[in-house]
C-alpha atoms as a PDB file:
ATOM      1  CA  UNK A   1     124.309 -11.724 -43.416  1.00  0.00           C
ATOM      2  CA  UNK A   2     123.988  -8.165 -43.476  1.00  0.00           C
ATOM      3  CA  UNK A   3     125.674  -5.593 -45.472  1.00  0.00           C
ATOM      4  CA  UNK A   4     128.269  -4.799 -42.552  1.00  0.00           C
ATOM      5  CA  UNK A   5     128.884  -7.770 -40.599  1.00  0.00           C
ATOM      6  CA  UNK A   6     131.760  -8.386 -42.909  1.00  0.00           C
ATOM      7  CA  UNK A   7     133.501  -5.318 -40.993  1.00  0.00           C
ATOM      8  CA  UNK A   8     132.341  -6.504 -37.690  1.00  0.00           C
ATOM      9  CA  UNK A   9     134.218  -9.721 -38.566  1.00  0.00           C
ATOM     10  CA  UNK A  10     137.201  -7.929 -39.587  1.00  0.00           C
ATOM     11  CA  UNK A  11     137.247  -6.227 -36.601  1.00  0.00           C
ATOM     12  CA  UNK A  12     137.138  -9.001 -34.314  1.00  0.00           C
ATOM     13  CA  UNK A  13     139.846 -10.629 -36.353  1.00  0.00           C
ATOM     14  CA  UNK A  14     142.401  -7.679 -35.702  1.00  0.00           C
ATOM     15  CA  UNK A  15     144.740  -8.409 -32.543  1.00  0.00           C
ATOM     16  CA  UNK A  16     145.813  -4.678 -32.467  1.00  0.00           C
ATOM     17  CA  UNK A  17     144.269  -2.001 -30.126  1.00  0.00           C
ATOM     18  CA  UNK A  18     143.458   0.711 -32.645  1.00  0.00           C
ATOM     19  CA  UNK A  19     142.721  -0.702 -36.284  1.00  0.00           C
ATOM     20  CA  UNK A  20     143.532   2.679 -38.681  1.00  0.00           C
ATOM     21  CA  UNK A  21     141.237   2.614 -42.005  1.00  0.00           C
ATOM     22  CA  UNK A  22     140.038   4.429 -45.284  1.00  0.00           C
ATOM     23  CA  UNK A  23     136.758   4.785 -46.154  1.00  0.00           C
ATOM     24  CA  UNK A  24     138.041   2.566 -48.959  1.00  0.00           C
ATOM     25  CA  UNK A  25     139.776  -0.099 -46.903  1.00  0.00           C
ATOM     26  CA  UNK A  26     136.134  -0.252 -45.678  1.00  0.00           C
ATOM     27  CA  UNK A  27     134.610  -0.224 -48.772  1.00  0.00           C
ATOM     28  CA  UNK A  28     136.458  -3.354 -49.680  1.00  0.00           C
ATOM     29  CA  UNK A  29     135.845  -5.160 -46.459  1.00  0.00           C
ATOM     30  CA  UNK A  30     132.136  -5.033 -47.062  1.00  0.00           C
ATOM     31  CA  UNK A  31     131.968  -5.375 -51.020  1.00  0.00           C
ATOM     32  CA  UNK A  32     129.871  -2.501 -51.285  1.00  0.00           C
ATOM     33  CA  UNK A  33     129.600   1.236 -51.340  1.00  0.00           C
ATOM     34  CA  UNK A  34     129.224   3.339 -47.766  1.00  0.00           C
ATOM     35  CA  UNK A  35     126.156   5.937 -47.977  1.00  0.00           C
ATOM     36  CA  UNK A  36     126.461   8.906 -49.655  1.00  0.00           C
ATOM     37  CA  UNK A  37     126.303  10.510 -46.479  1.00  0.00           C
ATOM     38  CA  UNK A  38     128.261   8.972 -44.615  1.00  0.00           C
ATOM     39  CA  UNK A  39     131.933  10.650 -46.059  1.00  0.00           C
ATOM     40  CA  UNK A  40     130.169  14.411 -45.225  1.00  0.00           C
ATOM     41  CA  UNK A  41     128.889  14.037 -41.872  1.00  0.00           C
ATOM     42  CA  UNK A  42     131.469  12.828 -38.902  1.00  0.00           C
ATOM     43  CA  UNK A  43     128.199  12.417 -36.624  1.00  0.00           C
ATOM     44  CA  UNK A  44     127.594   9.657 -39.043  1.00  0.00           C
ATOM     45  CA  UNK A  45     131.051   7.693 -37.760  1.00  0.00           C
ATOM     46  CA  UNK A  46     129.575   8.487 -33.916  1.00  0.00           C
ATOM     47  CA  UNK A  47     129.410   5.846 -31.512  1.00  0.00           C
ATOM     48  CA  UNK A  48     125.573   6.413 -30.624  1.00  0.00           C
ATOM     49  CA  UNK A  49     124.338   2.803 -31.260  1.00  0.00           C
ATOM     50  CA  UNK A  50     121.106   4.262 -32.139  1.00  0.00           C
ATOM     51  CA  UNK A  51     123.150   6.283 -35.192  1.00  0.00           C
ATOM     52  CA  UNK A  52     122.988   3.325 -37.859  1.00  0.00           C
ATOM     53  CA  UNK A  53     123.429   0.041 -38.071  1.00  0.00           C
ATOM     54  CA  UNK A  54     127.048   0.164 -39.593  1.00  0.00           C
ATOM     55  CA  UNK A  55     127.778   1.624 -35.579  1.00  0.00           C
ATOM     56  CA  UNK A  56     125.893  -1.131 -33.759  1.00  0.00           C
ATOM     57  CA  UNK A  57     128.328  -3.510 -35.950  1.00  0.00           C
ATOM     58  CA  UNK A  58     131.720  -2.036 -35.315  1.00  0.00           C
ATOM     59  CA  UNK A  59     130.433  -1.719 -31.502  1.00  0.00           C
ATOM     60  CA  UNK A  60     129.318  -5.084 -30.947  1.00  0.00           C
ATOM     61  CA  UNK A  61     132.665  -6.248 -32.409  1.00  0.00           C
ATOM     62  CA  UNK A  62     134.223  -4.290 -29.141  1.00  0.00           C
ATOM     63  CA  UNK A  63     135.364  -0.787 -31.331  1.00  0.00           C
ATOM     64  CA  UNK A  64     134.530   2.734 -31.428  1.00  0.00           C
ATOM     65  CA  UNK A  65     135.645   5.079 -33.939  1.00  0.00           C
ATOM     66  CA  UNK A  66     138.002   8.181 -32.942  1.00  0.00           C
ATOM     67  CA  UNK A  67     139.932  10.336 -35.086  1.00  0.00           C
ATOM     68  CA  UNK A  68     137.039  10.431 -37.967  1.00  0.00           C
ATOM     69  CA  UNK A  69     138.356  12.830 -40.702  1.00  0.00           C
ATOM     70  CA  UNK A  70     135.723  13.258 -43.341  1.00  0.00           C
ATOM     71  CA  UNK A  71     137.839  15.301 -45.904  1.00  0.00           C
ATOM     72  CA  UNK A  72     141.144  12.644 -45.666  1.00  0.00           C
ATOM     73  CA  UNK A  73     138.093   9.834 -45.301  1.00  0.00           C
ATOM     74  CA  UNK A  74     139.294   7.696 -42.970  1.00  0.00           C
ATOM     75  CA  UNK A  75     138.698   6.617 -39.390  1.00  0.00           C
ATOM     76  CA  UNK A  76     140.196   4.996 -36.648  1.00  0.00           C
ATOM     77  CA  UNK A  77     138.569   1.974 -34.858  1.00  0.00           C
ATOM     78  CA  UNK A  78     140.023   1.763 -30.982  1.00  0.00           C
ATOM     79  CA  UNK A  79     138.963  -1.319 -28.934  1.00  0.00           C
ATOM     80  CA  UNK A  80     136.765  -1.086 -26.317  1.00  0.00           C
ATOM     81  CA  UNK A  81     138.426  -2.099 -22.741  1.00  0.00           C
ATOM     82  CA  UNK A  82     136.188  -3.867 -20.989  1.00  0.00           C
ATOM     83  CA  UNK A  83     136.454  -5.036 -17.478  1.00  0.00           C
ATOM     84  CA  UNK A  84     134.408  -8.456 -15.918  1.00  0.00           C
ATOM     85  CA  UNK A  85     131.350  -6.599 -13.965  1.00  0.00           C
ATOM     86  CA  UNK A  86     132.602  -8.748 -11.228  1.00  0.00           C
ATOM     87  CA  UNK A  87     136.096  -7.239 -10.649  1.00  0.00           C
ATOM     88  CA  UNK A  88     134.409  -4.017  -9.931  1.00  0.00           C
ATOM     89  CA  UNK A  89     130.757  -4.962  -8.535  1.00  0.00           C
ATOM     90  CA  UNK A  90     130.285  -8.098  -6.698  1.00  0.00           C
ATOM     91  CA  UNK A  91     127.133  -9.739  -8.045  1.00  0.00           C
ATOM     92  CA  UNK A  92     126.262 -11.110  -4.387  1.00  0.00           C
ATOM     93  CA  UNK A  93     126.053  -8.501  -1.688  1.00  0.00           C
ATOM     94  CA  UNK A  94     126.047 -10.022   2.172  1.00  0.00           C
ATOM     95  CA  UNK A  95     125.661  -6.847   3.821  1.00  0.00           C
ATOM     96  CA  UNK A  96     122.194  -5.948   1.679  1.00  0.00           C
ATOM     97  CA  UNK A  97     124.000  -2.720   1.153  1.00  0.00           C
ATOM     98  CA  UNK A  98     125.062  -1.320  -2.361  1.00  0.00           C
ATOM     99  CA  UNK A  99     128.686  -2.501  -3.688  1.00  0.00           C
ATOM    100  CA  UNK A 100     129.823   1.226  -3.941  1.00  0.00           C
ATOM    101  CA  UNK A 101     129.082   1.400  -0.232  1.00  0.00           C
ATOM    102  CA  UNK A 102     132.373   2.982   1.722  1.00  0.00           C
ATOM    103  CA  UNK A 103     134.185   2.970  -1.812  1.00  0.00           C
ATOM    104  CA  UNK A 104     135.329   6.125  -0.357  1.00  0.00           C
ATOM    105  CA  UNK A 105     135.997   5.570   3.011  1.00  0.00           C
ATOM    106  CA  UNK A 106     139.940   7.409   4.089  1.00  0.00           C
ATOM    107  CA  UNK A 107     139.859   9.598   1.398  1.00  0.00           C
ATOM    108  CA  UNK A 108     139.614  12.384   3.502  1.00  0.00           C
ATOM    109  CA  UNK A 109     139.990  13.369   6.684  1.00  0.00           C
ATOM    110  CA  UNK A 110     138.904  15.695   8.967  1.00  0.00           C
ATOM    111  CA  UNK A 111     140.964  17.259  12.025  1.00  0.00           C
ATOM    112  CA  UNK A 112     139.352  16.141  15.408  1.00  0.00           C
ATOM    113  CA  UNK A 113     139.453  20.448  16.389  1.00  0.00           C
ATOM    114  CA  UNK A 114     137.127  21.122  12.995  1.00  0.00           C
ATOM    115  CA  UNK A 115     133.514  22.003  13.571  1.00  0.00           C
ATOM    116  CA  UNK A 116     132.166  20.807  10.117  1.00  0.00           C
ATOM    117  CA  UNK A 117     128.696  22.582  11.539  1.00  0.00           C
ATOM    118  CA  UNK A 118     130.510  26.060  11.393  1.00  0.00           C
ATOM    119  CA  UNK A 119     130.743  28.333   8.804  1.00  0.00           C
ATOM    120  CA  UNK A 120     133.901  28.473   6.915  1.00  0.00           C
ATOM    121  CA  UNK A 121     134.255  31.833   6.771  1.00  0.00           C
ATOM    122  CA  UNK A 122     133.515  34.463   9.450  1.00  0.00           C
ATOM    123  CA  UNK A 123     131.691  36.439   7.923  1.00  0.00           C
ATOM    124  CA  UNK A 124     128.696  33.758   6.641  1.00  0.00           C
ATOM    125  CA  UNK A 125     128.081  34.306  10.422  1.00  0.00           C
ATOM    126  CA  UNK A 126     126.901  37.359   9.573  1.00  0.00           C
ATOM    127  CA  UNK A 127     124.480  36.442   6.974  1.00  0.00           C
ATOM    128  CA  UNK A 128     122.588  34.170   9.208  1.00  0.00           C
ATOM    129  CA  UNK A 129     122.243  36.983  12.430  1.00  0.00           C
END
């Protein structure tokens, strides 16, 4: 087990939306000390997996920090809404075509008397004589 999956476990255990902590409430989750660094820098509490492995923890339990403050030390974790990849993009596509295809279609429309080949204004006319 690693020095953080303690939190991640927390984390998954919490039925809230947003789970509001001290760097000490964290501290005591994962029997151990947070880097020195981590209370001075808020990129450190950045959700850029790549950041440390504390962040690939408290993402893989479905969080993200917001609301770090460095100089109260604490941090907010907010649960990640995520959506089945199937409500918004079929996995099978009949027509061969992309699922976004026509995702726009009668958003806007166009008078039958507008010329969408003419300039806008009159005097782009000008430009082009």
């Amino acid at each position: 087990m690693g020095k953080y999956d303690r939190l991640g476990e927390f984390l998954k255990s919490q039925r809230t939306r947003e789970v509001p902590m001290s760097f000490a409430d964290i501290e005591r989750v994962i029997g151990g000390k947070l880097p020195p660094s981590s209370p001075q820098y808020p990129a450190w509490w950045s959700n850029n997996p790549t950041n440390n492995v504390m962040t690939k923890v408290w993402l893989a339990a479905g969080f993200r920090t917001e609301q770090v403050d460095t100089k109260a030390r604490k941090v907010v974790f907010r649960r990640i809404e995520q959506k089945a990849p199937e409500a918004n993009f079929p996995r099978t596509r009949k027509s061969g075509r992309h699922p976004l295809f026509g995702a726009l279609k009668g958003l806007a429309h166009v008078p039958a008397d507008v010329d969408l080949t003419e300039p806008a204004d009159p005097d782009w006319a000008k430009v082009y004589e």
